[in-house]
PDB file of N, CA and C in Angstrom:
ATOM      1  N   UNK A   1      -7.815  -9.261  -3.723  1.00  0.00           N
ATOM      2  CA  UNK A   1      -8.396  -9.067  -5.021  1.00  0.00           C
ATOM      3  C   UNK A   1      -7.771  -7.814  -5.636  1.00  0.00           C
ATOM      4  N   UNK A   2      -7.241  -8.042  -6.818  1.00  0.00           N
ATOM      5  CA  UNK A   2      -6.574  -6.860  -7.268  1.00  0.00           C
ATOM      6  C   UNK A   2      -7.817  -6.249  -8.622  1.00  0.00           C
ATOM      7  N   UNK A   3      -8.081  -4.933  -9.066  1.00  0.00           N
ATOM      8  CA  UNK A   3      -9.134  -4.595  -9.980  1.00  0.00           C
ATOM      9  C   UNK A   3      -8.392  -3.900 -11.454  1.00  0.00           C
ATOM     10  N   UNK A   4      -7.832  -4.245 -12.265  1.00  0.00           N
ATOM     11  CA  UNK A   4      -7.416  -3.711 -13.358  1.00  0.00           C
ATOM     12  C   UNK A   4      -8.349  -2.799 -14.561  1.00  0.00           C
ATOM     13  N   UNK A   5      -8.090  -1.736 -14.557  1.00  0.00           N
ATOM     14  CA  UNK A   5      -9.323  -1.010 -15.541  1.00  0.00           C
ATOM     15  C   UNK A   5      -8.214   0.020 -16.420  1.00  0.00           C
ATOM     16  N   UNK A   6      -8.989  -0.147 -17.482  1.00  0.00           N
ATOM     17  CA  UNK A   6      -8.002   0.893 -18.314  1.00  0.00           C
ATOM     18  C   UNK A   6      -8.162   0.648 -19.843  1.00  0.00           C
ATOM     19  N   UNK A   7      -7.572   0.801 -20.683  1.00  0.00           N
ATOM     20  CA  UNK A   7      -7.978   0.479 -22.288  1.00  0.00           C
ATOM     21  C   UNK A   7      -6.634   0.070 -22.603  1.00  0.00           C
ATOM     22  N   UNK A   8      -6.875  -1.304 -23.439  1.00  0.00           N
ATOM     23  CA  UNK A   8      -5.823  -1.241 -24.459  1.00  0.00           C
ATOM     24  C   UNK A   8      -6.060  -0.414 -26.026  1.00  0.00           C
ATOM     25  N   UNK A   9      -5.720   0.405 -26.568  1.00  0.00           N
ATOM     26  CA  UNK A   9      -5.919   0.457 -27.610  1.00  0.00           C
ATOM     27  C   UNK A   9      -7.156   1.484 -27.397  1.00  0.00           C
ATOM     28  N   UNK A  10      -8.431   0.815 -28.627  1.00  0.00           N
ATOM     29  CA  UNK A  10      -9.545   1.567 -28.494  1.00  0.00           C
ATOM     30  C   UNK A  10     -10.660   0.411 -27.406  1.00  0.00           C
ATOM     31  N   UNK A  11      -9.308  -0.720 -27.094  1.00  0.00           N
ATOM     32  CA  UNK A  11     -10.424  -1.569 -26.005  1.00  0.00           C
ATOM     33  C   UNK A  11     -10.531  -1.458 -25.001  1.00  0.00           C
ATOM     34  N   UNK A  12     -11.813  -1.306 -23.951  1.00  0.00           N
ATOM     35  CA  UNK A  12     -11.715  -1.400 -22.396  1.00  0.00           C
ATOM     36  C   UNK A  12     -11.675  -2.529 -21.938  1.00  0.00           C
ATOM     37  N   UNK A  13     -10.887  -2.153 -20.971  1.00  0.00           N
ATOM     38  CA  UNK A  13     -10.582  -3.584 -20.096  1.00  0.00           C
ATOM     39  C   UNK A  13     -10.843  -3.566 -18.546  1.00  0.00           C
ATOM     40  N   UNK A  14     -11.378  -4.507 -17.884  1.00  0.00           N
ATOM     41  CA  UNK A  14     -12.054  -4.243 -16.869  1.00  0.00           C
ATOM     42  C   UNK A  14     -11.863  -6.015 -16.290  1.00  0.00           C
ATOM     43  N   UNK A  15     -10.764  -5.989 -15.804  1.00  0.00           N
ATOM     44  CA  UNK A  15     -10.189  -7.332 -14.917  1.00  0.00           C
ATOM     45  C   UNK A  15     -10.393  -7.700 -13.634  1.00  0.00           C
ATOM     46  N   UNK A  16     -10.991  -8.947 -13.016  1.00  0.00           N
ATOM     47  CA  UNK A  16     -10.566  -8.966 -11.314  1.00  0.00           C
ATOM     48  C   UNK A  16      -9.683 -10.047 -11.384  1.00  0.00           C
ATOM     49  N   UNK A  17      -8.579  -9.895 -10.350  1.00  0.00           N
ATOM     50  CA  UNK A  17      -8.086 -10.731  -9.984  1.00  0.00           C
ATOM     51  C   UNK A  17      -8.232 -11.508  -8.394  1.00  0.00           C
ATOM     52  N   UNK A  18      -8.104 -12.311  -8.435  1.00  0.00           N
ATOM     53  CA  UNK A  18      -8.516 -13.052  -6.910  1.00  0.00           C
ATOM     54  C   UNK A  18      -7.418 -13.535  -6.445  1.00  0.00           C
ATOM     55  N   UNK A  19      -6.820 -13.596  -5.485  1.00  0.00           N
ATOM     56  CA  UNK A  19      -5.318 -14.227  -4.939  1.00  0.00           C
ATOM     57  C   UNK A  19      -5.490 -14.282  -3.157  1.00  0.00           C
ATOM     58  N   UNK A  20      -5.123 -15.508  -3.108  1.00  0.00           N
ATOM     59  CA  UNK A  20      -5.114 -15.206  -1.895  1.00  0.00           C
ATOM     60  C   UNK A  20      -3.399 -15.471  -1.038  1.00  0.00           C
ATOM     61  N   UNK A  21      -3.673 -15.677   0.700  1.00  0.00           N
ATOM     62  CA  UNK A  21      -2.223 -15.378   0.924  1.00  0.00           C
ATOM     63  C   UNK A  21      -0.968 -15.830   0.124  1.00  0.00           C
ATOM     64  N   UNK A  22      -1.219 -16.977   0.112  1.00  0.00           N
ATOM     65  CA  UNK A  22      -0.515 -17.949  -0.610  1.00  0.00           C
ATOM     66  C   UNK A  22       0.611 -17.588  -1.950  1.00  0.00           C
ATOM     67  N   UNK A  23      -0.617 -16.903  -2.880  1.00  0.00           N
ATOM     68  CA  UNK A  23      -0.530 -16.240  -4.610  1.00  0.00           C
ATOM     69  C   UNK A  23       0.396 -14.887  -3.706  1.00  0.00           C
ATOM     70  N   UNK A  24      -0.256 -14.286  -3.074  1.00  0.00           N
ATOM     71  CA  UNK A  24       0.440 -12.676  -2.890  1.00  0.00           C
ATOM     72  C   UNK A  24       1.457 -13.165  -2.462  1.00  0.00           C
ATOM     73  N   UNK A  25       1.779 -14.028  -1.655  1.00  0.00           N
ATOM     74  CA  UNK A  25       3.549 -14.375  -1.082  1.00  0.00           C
ATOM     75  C   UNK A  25       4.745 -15.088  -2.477  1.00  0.00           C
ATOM     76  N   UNK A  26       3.845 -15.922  -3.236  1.00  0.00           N
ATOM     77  CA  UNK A  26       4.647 -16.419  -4.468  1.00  0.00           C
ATOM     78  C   UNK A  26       4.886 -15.267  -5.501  1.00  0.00           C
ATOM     79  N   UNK A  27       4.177 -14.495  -5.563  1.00  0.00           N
ATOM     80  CA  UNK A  27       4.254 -13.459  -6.401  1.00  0.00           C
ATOM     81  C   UNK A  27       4.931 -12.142  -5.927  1.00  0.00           C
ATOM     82  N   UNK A  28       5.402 -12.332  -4.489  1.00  0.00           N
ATOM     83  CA  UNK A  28       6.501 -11.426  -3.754  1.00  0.00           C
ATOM     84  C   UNK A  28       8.016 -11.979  -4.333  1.00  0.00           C
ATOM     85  N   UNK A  29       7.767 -13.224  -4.195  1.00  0.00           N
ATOM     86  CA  UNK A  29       8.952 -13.508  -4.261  1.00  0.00           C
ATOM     87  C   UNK A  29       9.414 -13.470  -5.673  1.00  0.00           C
ATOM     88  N   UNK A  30       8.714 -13.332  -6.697  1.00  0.00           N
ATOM     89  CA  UNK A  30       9.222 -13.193  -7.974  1.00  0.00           C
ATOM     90  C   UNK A  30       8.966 -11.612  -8.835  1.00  0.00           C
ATOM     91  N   UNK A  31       8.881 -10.995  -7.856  1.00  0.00           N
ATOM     92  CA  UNK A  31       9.084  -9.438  -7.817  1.00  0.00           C
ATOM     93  C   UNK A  31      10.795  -9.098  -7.764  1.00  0.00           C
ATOM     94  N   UNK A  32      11.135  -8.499  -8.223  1.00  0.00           N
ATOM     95  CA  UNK A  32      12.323  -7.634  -8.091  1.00  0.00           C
ATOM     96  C   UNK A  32      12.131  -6.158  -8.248  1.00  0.00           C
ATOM     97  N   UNK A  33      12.562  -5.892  -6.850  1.00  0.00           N
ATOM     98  CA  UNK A  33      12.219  -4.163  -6.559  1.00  0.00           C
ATOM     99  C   UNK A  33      13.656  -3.619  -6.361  1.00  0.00           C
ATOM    100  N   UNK A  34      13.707  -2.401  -7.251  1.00  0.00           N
ATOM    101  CA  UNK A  34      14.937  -1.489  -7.623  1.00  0.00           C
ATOM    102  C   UNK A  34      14.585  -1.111  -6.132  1.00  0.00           C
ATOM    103  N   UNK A  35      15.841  -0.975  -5.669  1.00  0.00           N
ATOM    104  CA  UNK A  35      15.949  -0.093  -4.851  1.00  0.00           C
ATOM    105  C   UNK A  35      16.594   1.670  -5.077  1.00  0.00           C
ATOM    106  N   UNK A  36      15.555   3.216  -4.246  1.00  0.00           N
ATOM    107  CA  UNK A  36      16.244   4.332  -4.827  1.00  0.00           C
ATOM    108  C   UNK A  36      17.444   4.639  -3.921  1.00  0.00           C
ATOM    109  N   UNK A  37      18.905   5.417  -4.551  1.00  0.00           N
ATOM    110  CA  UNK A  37      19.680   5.303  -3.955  1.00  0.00           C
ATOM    111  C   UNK A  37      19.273   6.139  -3.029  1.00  0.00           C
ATOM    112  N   UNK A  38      20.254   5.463  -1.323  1.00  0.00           N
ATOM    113  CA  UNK A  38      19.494   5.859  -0.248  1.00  0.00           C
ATOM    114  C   UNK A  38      20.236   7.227   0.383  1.00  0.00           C
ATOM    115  N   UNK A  39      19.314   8.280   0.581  1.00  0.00           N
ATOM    116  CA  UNK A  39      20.033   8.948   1.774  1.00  0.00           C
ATOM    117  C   UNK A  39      20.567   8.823   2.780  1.00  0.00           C
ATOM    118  N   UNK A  40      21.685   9.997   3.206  1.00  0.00           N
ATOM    119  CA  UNK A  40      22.048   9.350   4.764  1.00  0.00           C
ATOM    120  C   UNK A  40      20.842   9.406   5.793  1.00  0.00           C
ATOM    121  N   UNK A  41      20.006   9.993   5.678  1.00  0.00           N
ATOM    122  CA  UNK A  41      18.793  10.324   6.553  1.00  0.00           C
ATOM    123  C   UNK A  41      17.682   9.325   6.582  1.00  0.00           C
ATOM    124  N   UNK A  42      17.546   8.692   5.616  1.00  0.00           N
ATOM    125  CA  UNK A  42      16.814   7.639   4.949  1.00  0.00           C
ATOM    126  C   UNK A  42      17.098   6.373   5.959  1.00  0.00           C
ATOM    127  N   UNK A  43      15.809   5.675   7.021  1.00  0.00           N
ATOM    128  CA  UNK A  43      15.930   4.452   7.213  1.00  0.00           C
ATOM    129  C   UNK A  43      15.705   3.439   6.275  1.00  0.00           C
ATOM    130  N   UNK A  44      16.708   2.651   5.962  1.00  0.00           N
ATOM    131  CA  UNK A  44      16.705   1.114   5.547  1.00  0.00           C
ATOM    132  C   UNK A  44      15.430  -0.022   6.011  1.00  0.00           C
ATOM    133  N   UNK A  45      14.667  -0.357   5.035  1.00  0.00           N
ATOM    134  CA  UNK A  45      14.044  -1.399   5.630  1.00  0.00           C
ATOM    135  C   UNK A  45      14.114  -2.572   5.791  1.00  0.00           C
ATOM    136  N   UNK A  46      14.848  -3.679   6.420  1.00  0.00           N
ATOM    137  CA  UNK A  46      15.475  -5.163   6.648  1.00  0.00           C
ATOM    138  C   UNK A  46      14.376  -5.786   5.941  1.00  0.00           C
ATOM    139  N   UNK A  47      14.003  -6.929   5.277  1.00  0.00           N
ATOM    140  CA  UNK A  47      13.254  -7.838   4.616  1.00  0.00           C
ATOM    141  C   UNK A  47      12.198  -8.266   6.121  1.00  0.00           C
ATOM    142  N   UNK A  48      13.102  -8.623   6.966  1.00  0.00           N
ATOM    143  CA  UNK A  48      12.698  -9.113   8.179  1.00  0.00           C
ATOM    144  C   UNK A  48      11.714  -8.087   9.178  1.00  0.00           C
ATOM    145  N   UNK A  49      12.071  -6.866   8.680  1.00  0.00           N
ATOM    146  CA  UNK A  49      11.170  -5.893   9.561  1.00  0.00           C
ATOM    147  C   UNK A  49       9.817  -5.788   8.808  1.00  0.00           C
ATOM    148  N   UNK A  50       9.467  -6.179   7.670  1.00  0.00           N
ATOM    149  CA  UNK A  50       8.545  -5.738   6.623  1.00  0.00           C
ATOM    150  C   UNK A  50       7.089  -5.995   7.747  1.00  0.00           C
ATOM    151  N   UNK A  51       6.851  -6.903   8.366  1.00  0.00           N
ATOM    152  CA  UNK A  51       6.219  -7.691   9.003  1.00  0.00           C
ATOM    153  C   UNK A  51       5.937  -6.455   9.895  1.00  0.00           C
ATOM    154  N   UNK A  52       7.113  -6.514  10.771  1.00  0.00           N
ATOM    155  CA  UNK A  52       6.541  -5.290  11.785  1.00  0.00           C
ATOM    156  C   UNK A  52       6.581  -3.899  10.848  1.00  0.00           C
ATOM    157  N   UNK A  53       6.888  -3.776  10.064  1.00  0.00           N
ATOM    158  CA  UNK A  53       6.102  -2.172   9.540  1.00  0.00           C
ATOM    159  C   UNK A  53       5.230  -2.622   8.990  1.00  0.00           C
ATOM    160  N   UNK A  54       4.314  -3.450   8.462  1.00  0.00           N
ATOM    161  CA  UNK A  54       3.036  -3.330   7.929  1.00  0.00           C
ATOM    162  C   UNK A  54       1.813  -3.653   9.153  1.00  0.00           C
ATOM    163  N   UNK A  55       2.307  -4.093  10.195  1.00  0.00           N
ATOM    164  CA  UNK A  55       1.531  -4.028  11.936  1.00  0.00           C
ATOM    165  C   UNK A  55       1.297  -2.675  12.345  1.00  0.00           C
ATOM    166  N   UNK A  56       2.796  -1.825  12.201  1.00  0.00           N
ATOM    167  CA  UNK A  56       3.057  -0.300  12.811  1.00  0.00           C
ATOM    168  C   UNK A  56       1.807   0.326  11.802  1.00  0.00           C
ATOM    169  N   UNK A  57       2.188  -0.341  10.536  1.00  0.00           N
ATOM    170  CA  UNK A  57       0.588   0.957   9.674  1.00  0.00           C
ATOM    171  C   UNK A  57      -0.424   0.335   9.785  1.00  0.00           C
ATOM    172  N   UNK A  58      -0.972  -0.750  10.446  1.00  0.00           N
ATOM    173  CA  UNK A  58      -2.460  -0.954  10.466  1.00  0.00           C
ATOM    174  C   UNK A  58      -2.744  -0.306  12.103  1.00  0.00           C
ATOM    175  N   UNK A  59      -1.647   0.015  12.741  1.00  0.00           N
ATOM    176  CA  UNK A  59      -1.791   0.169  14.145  1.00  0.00           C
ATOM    177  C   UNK A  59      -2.473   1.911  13.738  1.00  0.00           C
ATOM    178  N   UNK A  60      -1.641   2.262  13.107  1.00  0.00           N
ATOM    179  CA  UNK A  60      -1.535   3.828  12.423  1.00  0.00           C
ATOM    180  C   UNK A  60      -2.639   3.902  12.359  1.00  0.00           C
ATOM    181  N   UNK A  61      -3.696   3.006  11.414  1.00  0.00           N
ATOM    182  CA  UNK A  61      -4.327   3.747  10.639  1.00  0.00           C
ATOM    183  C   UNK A  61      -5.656   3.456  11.952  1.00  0.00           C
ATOM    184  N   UNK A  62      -5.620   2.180  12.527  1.00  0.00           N
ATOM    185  CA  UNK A  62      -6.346   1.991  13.448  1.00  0.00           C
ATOM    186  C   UNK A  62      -6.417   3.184  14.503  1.00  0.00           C
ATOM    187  N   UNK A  63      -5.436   3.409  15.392  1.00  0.00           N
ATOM    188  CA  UNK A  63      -5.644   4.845  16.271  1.00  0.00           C
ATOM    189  C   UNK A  63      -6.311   5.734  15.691  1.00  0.00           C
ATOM    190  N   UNK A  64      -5.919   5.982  13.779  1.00  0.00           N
ATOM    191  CA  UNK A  64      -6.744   7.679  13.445  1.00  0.00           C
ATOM    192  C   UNK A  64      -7.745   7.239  13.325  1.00  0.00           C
ATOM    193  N   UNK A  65      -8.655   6.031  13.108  1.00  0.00           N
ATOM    194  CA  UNK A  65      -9.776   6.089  12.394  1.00  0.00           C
ATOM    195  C   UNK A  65      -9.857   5.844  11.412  1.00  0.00           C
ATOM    196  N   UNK A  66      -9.766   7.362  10.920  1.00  0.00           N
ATOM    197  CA  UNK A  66      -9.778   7.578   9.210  1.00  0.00           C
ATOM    198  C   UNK A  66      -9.233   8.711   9.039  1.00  0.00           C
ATOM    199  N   UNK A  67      -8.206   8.473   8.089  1.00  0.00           N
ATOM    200  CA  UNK A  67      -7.622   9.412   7.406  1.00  0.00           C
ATOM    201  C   UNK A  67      -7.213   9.834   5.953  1.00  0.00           C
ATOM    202  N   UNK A  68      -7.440  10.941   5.514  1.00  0.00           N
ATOM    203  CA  UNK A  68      -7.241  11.450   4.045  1.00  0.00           C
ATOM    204  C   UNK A  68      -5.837  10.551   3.039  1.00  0.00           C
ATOM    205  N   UNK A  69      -5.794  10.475   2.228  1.00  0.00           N
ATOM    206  CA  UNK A  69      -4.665   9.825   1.227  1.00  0.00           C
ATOM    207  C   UNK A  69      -3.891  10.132   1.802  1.00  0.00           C
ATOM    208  N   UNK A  70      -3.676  11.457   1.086  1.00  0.00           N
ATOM    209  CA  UNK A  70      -2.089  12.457   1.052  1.00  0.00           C
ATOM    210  C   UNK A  70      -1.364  12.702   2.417  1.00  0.00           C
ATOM    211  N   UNK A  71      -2.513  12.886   3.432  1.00  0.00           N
ATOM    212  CA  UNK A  71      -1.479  12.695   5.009  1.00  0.00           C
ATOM    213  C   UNK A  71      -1.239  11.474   5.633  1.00  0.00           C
ATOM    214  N   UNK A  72      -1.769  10.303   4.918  1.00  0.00           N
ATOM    215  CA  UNK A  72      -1.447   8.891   4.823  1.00  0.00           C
ATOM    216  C   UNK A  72      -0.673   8.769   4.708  1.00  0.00           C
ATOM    217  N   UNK A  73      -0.143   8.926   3.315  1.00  0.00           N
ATOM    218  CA  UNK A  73       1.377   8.659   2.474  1.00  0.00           C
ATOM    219  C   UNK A  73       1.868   9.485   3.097  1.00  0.00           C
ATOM    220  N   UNK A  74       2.164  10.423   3.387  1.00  0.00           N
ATOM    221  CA  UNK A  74       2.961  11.370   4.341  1.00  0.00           C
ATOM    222  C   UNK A  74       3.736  10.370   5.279  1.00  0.00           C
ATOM    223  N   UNK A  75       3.025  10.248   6.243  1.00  0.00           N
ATOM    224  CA  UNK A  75       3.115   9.663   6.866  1.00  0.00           C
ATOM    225  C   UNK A  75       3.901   7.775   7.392  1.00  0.00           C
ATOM    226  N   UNK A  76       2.902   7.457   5.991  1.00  0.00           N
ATOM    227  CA  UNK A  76       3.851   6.124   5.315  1.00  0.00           C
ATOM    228  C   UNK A  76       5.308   6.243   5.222  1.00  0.00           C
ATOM    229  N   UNK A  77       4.848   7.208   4.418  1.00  0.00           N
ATOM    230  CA  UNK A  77       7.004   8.056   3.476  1.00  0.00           C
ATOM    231  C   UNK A  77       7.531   8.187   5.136  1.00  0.00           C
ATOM    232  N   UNK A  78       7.130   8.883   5.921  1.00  0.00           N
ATOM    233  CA  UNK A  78       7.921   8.695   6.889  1.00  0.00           C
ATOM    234  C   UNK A  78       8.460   7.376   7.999  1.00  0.00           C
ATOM    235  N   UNK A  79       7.309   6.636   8.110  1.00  0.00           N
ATOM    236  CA  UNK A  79       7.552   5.361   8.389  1.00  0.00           C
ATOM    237  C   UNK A  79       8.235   4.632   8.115  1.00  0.00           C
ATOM    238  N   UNK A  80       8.644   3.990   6.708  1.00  0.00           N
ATOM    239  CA  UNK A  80       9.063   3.369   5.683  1.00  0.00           C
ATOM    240  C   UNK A  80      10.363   3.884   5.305  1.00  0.00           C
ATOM    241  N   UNK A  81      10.322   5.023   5.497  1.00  0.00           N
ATOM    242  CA  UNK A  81      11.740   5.731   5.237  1.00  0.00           C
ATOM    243  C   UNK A  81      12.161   6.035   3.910  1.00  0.00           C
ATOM    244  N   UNK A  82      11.084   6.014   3.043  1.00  0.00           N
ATOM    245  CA  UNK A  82      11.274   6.278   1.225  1.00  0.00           C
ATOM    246  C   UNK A  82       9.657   6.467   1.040  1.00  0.00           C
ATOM    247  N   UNK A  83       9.632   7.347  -0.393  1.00  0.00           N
ATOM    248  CA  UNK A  83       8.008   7.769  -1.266  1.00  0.00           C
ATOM    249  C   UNK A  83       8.030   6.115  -1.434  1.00  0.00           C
ATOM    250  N   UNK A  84       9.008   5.545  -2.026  1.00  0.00           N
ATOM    251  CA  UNK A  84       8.693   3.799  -2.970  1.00  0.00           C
ATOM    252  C   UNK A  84       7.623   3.246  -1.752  1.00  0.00           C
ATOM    253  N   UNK A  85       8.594   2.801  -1.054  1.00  0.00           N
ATOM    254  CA  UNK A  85       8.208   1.931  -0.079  1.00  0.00           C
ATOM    255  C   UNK A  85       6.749   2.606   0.577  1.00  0.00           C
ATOM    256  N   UNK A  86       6.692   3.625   1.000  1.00  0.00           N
ATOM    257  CA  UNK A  86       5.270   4.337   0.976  1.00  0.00           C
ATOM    258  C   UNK A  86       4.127   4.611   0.597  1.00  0.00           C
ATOM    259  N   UNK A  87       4.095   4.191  -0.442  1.00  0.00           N
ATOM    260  CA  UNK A  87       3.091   3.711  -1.592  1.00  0.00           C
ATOM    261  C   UNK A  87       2.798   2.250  -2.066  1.00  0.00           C
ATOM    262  N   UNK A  88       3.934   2.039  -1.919  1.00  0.00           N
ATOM    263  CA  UNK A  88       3.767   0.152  -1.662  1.00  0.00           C
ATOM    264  C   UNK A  88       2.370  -0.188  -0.393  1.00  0.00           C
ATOM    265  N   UNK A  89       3.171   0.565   0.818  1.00  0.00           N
ATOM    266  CA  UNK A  89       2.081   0.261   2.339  1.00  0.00           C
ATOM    267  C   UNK A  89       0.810   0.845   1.297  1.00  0.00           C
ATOM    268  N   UNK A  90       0.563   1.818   1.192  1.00  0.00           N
ATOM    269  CA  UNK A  90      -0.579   2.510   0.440  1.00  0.00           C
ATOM    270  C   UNK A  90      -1.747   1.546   0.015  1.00  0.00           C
ATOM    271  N   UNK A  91      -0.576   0.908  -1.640  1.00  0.00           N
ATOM    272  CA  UNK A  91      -1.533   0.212  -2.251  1.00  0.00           C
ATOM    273  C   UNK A  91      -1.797  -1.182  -1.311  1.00  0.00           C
ATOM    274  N   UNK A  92      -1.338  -1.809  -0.580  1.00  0.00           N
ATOM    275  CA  UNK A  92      -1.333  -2.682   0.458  1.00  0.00           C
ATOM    276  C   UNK A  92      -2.574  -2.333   1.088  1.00  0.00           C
ATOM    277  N   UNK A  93      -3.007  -1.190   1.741  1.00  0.00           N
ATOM    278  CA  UNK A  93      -4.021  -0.835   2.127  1.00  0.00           C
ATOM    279  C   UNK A  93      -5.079  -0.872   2.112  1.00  0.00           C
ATOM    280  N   UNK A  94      -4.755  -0.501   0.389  1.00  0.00           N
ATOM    281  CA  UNK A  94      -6.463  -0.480  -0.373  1.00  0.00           C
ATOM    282  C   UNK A  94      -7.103  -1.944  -0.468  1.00  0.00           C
ATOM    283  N   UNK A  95      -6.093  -3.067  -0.556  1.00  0.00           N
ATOM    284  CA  UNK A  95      -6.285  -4.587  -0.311  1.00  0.00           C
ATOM    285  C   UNK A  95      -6.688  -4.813   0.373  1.00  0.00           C
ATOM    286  N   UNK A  96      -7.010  -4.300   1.688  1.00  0.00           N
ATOM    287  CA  UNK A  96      -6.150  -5.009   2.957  1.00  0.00           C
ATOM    288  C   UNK A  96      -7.756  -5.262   3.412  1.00  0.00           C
ATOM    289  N   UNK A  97      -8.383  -6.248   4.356  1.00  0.00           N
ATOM    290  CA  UNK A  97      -9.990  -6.311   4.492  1.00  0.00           C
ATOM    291  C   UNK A  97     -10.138  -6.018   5.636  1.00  0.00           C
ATOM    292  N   UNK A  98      -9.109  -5.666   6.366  1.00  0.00           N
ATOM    293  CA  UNK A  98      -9.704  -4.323   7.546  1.00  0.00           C
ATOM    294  C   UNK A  98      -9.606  -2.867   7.234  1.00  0.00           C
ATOM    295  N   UNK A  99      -9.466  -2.479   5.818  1.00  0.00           N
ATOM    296  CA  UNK A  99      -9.961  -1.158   5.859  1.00  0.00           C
ATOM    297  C   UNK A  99     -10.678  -0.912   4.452  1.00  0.00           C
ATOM    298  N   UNK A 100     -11.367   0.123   5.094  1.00  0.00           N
ATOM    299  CA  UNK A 100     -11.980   0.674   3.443  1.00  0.00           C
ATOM    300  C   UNK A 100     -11.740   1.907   3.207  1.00  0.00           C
ATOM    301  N   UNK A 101     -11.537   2.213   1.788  1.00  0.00           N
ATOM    302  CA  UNK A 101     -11.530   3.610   1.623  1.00  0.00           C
ATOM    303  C   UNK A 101     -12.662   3.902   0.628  1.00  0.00           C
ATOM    304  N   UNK A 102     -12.859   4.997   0.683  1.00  0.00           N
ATOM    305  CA  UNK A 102     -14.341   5.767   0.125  1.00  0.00           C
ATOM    306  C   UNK A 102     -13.510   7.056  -0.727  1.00  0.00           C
ATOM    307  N   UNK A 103     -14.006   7.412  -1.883  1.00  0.00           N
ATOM    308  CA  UNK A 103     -13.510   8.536  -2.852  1.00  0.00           C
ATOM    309  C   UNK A 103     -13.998   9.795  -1.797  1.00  0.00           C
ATOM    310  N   UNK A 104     -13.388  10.739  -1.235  1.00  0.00           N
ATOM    311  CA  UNK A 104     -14.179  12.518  -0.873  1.00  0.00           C
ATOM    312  C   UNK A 104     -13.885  12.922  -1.571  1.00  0.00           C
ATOM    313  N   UNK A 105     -14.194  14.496  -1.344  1.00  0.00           N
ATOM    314  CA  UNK A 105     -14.088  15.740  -2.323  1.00  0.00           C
ATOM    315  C   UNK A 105     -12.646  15.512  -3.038  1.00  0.00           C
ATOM    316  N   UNK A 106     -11.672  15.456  -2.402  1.00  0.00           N
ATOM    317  CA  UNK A 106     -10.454  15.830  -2.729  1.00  0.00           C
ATOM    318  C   UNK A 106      -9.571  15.229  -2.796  1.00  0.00           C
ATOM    319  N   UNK A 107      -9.659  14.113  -1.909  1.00  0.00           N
ATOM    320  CA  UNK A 107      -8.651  12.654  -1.662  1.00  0.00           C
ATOM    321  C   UNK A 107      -9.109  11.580  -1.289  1.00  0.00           C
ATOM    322  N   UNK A 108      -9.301  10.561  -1.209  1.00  0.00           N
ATOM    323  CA  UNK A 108      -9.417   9.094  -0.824  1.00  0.00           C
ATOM    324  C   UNK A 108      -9.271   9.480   0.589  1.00  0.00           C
ATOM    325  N   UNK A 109     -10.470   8.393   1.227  1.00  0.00           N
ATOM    326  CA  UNK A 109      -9.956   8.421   2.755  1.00  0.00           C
ATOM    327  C   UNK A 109     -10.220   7.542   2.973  1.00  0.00           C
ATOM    328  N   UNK A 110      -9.086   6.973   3.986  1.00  0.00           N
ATOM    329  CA  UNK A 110      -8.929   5.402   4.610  1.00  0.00           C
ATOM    330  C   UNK A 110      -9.749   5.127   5.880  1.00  0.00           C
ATOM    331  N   UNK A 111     -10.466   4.102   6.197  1.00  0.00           N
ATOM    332  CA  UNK A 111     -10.841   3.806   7.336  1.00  0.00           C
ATOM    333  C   UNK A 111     -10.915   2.640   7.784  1.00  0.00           C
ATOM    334  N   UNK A 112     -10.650   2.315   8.731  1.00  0.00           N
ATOM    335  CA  UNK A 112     -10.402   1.146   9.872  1.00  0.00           C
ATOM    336  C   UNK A 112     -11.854   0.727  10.129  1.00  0.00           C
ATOM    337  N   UNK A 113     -11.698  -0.407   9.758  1.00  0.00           N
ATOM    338  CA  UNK A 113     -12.824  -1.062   9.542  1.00  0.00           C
ATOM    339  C   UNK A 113     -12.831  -2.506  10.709  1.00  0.00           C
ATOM    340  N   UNK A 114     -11.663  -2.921  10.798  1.00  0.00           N
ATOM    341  CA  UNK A 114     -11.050  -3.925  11.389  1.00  0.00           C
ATOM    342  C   UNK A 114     -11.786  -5.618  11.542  1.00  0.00           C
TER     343      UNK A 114
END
């Protein structure tokens, strides 16, 4: 379920969307993602590995528990090997129906819900 909120204009807008595996895989495939040019330091992510890095971050997030945004994405960015791709896992996250996150003081925190 994706939640769209925001104004056009002087209008609010306040959308759900519902999709399930199916919609999110057809709608991968008609995505085109820039890639940023890569560092030499920078791992590459194969199309084919996507699978096992989005296992490696539910494994992640499963061992901590729960953890704050910002040392999330940290963390992601390091996984993933780019900020892009790191925020991609991110918003993936907030989808995802083994975890929830809750607003704190200061940052979003993720938890394994499983």
């Amino acid at each position: 379920m994706v939640r769209i909120r925001g104004q056009i204009g002087a209008w609010p807008v306040d959308l759900t969307v519902e999709l399930d595996a199916q919609d999110w895989a057809q709608l991968a495939q008609h995505m085109a993602v820039e890639a940023p040019p890569v560092a030499a330091s920078t791992v590459a992510v194969a199309p084919a590995a996507s699978d096992t890095l989005w296992q490696t971050t539910l494994e992640l997030l499963r061992r901590a528990g729960q953890i704050e945004g910002p040392q999330l994405l940290a963390q992601l960015v390091a996984l993933a090997g780019g900020e892009a791709a790191g925020k991609r896992l991110l918003v993936r996250l907030r989808h995802c129906e083994q975890v929830r996150m809750e607003t704190g003081a200061d940052a979003p925190i993720y938890h394994w819900v499983g």
